[in-house]
Each structure stands twice: as structure tokens, then as C-alpha cells.
PDB file of N, CA and C in Angstrom:
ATOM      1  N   UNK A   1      -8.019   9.782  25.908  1.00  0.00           N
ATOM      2  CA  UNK A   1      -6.811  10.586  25.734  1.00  0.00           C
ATOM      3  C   UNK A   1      -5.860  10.336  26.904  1.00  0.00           C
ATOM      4  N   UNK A   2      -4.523  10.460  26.324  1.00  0.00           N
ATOM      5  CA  UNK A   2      -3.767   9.699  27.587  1.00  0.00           C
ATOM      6  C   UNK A   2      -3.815  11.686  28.218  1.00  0.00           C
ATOM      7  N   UNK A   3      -3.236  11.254  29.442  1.00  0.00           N
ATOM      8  CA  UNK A   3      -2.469  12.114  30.483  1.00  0.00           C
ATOM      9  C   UNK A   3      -1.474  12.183  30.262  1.00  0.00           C
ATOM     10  N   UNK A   4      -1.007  13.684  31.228  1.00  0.00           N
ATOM     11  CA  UNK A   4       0.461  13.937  30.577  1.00  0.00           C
ATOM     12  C   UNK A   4       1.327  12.871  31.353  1.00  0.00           C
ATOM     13  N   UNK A   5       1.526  12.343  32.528  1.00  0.00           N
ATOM     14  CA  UNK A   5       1.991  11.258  33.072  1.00  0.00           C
ATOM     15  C   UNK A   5       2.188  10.313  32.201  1.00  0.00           C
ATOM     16  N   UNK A   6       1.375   9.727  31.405  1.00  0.00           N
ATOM     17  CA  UNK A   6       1.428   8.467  31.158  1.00  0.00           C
ATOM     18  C   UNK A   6       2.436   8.942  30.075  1.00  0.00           C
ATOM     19  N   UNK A   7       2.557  10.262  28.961  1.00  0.00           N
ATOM     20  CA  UNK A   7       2.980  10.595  28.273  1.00  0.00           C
ATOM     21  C   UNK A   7       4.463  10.720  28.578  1.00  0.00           C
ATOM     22  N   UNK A   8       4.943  10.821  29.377  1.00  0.00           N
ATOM     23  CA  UNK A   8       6.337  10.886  29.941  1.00  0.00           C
ATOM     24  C   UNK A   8       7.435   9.617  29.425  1.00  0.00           C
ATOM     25  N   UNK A   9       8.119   9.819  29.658  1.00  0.00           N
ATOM     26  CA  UNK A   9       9.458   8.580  29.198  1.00  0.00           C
ATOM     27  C   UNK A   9       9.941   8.460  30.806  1.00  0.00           C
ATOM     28  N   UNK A  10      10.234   7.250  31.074  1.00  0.00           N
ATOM     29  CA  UNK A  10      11.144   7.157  32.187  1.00  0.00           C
ATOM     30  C   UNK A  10      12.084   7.788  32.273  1.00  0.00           C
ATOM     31  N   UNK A  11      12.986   8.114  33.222  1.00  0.00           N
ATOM     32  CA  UNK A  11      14.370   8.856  33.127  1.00  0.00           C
ATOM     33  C   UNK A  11      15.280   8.308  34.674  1.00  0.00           C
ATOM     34  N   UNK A  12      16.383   9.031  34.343  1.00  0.00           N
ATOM     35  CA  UNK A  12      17.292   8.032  35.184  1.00  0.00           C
ATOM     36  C   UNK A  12      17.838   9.349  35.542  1.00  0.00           C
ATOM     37  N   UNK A  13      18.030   9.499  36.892  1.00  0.00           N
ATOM     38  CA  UNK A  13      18.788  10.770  37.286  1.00  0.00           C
ATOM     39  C   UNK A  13      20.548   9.927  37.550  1.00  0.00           C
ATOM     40  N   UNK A  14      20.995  11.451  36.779  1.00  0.00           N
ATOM     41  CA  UNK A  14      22.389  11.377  36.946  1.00  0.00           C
ATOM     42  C   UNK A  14      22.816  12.873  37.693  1.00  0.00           C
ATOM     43  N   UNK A  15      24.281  12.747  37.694  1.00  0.00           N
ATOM     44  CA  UNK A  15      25.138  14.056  38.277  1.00  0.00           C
ATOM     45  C   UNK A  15      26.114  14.080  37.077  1.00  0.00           C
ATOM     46  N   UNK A  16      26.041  15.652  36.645  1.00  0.00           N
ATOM     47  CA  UNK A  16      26.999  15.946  35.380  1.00  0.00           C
ATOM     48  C   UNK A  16      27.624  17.062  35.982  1.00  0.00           C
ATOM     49  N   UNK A  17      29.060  17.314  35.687  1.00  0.00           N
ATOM     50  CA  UNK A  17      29.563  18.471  35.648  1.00  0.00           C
ATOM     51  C   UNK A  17      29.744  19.446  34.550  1.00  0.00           C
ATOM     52  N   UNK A  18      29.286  20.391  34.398  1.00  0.00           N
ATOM     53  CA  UNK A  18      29.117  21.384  33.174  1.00  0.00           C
ATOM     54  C   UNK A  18      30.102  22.922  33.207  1.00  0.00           C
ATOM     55  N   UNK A  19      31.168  22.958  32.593  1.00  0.00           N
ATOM     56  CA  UNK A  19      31.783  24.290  32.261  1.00  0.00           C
ATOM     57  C   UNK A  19      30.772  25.300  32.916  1.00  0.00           C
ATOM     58  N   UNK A  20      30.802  26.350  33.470  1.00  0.00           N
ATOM     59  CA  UNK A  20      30.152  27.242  34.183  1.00  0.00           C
ATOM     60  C   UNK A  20      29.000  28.070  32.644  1.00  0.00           C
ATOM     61  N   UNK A  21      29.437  28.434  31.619  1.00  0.00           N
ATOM     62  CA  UNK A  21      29.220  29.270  30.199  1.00  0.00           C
ATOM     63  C   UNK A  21      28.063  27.920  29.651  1.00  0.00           C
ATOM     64  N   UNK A  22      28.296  26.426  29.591  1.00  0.00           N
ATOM     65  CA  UNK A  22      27.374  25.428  28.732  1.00  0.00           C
ATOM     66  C   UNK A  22      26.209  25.546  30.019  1.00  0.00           C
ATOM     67  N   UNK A  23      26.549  25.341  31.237  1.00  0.00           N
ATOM     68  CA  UNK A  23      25.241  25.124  31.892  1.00  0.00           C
ATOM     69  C   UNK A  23      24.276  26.542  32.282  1.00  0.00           C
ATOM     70  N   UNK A  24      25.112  27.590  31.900  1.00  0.00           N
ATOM     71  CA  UNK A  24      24.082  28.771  31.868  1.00  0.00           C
ATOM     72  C   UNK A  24      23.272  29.132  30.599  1.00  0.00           C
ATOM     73  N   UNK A  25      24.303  28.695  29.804  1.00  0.00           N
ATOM     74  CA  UNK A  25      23.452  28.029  28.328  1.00  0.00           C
ATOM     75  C   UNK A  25      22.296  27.620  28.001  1.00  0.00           C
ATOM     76  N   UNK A  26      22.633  26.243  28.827  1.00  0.00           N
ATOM     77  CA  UNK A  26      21.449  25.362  28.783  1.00  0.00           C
ATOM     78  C   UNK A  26      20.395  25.901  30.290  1.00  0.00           C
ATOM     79  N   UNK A  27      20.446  26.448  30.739  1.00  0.00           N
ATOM     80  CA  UNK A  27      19.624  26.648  32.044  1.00  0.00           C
ATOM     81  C   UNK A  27      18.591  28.191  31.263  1.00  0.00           C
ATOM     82  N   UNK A  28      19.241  29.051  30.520  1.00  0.00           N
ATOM     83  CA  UNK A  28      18.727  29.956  29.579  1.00  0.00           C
ATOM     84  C   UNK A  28      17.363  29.285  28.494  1.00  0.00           C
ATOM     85  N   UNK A  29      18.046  28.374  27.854  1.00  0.00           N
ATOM     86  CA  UNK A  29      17.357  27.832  27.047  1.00  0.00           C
ATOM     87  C   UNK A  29      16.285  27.010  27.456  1.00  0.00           C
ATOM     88  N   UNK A  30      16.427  26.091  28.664  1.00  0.00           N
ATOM     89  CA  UNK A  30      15.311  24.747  29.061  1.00  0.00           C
ATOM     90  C   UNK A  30      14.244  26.118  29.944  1.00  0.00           C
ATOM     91  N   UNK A  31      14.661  27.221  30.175  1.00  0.00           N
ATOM     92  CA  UNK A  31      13.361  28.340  31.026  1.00  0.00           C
ATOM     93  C   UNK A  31      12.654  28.635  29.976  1.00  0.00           C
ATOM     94  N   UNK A  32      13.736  28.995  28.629  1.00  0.00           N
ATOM     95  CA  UNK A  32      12.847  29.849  27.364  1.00  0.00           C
ATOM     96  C   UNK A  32      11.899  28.720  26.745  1.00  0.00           C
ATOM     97  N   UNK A  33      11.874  27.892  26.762  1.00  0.00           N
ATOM     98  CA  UNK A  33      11.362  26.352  26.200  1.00  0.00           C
ATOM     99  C   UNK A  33      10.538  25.612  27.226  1.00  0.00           C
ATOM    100  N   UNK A  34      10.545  26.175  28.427  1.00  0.00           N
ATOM    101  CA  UNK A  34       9.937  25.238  30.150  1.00  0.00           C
ATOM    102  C   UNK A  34       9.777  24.083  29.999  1.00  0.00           C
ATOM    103  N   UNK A  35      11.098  23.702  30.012  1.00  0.00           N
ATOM    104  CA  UNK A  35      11.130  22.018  30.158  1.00  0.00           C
ATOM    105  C   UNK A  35      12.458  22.554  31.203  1.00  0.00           C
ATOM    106  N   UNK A  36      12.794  21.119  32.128  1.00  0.00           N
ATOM    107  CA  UNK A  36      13.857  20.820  32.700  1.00  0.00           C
ATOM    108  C   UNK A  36      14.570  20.759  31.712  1.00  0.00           C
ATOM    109  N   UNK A  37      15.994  21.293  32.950  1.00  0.00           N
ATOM    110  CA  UNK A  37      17.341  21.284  32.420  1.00  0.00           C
ATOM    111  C   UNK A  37      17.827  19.473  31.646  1.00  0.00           C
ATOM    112  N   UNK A  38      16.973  18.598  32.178  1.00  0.00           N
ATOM    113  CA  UNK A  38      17.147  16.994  32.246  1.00  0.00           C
ATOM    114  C   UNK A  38      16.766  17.082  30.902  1.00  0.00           C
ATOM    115  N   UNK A  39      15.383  17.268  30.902  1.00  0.00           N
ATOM    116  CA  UNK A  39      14.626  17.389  29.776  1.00  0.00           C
ATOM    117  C   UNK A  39      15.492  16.952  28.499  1.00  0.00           C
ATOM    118  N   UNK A  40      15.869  18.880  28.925  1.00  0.00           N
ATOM    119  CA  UNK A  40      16.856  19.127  27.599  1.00  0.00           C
ATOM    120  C   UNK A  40      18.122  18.948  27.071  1.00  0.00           C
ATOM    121  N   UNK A  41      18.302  18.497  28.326  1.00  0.00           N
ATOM    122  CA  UNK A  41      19.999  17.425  28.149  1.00  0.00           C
ATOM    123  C   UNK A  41      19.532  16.231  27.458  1.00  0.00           C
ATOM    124  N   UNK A  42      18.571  15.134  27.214  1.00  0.00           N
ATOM    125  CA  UNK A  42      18.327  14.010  26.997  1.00  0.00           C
ATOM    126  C   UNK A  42      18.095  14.502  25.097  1.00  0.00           C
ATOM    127  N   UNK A  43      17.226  15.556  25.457  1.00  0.00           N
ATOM    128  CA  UNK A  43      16.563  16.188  23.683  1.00  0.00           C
ATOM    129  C   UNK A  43      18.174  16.450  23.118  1.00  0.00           C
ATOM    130  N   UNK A  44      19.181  17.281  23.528  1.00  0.00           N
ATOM    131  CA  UNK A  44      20.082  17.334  22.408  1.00  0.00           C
ATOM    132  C   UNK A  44      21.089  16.042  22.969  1.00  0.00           C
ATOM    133  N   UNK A  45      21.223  15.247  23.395  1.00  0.00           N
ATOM    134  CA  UNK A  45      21.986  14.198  23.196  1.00  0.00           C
ATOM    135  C   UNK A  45      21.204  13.039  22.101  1.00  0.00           C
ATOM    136  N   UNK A  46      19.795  12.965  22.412  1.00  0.00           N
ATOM    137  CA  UNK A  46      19.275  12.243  21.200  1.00  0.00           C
ATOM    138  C   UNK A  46      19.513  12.797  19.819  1.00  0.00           C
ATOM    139  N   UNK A  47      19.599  14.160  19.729  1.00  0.00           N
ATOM    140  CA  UNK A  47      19.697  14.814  18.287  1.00  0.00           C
ATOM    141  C   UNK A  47      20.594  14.447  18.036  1.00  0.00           C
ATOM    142  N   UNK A  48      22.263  14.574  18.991  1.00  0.00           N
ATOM    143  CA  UNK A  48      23.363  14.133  18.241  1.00  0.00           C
ATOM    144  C   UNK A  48      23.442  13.228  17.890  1.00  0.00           C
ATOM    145  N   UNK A  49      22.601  12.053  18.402  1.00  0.00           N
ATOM    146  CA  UNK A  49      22.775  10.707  18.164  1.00  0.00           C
ATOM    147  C   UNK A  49      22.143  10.245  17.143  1.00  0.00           C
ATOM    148  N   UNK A  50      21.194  10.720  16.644  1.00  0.00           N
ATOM    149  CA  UNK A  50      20.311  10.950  15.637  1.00  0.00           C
ATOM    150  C   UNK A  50      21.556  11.701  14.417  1.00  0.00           C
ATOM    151  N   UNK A  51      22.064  11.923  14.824  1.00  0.00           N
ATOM    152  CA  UNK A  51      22.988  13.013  13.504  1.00  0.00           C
ATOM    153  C   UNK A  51      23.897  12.343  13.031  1.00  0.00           C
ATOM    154  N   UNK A  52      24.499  11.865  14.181  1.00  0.00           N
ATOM    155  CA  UNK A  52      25.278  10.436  14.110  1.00  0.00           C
ATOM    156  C   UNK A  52      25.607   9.656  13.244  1.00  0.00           C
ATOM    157  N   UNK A  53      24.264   9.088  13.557  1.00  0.00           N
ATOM    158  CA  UNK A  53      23.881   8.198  13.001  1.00  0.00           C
ATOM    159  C   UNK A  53      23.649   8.303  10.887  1.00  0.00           C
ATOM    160  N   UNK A  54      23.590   9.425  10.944  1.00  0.00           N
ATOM    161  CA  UNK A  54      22.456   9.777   9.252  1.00  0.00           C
ATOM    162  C   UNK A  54      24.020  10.472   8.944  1.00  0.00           C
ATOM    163  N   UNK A  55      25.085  10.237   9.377  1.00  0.00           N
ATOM    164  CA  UNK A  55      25.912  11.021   9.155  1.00  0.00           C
ATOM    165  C   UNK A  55      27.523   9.789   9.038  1.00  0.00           C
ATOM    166  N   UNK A  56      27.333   8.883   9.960  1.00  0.00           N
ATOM    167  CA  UNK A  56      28.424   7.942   9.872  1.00  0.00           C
ATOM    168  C   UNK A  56      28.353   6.813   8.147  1.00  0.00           C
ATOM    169  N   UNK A  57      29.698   7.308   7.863  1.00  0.00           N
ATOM    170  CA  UNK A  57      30.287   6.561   6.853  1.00  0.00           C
ATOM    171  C   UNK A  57      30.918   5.167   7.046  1.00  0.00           C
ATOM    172  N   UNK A  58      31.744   5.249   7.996  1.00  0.00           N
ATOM    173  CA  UNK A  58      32.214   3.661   8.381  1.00  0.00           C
ATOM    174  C   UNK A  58      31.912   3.124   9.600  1.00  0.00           C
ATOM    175  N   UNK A  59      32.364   2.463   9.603  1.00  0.00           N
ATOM    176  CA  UNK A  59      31.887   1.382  11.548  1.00  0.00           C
ATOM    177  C   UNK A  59      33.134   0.781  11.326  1.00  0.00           C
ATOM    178  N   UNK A  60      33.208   0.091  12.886  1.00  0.00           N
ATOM    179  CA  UNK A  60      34.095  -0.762  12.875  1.00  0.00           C
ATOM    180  C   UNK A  60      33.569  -2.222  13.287  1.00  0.00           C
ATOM    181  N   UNK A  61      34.401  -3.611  12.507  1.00  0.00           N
ATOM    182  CA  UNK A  61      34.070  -4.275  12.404  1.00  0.00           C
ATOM    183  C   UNK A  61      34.415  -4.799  13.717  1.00  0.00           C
ATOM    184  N   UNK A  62      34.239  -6.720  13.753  1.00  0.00           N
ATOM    185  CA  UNK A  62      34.944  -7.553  14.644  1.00  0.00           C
ATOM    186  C   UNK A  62      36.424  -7.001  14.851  1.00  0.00           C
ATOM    187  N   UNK A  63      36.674  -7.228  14.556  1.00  0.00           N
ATOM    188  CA  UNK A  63      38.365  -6.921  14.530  1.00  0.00           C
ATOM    189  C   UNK A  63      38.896  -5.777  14.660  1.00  0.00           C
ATOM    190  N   UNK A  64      37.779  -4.354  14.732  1.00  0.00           N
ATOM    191  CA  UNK A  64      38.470  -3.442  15.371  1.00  0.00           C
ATOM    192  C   UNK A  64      39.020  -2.273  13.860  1.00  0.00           C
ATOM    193  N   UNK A  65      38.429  -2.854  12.923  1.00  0.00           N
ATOM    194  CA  UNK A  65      38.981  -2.272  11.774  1.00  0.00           C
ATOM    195  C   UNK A  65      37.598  -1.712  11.233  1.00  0.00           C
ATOM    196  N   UNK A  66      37.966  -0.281  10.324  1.00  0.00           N
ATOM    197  CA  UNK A  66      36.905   0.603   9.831  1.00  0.00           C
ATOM    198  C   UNK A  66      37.111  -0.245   8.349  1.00  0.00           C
ATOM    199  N   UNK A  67      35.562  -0.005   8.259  1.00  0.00           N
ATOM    200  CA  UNK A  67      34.966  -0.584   6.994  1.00  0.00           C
ATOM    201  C   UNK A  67      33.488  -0.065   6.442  1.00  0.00           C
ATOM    202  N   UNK A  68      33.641   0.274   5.456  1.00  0.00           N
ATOM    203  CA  UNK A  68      32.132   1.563   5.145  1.00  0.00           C
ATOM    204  C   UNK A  68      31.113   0.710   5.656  1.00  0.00           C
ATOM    205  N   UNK A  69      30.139   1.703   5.997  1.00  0.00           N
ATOM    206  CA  UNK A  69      28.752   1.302   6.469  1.00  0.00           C
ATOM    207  C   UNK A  69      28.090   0.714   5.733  1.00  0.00           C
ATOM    208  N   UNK A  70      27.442  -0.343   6.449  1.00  0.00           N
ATOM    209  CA  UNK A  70      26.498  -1.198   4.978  1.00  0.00           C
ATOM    210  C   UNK A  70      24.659  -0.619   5.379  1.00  0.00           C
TER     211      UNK A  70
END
């Protein structure tokens, strides 16, 4: 059985600035859940991206022009 270590994802520390109301938000939520605030910044940026994704109709091509998703 792995360890929780090995179980981890790499991560990359950054510096974000957050509206005073989103980061008490999120500082509420990553205690009620006990994960880092990082944590849970990475979990809903993947969701959006994930939503994104199952959600985009066109792209843009070479040229800079929208053309439905294939």
C-alpha cells in the first residue's frame, strides 16, 4: 500500500492576490474540508477546467478564427 507521500502530486508554490471576501471564502472552506488553502485552489481550478472543457462549443483554429469543436 502506497503512503500518503508517495500519494501526493507535486505542486509549485505561487503568490496570489485574493479580494479580502474570496480568500476568507476559501480559507472557511479548505479548514471545513482540512486540506490547504493550495490544496483547494488547484481542486477548483481543475474543476473549472474540467467544465471547460465538457462545455466548449468552438476553438479557435490556426488563423485565429472560431470554428465548432471537432
Amino acid at each position: 500500500m502506497r503512503n500518503k507521500a508517495q500519494k501526493r502530486q507535486k505542486f509549485k508554490k505561487t503568490t496570489i492576490i485574493l479580494p479580502y471576501d474570496l480568500w476568507e471564502s476559501l480559507r472557511i472552506e479548505s479548514i471545513k474540508r482540512n486540506i490547504s488553502m493550495g490544496e483547494l485552489i488547484a481542486k477548483k481550478l481543475k474543476e473549472l477546467e474540467e467544465l471547460r472543457q465538457k462545455t466548449t462549443i468552438m476553438q479557435v483554429d490556426e488563423e485565429g478564427l472560431l470554428k465548432p469543436l471537432e
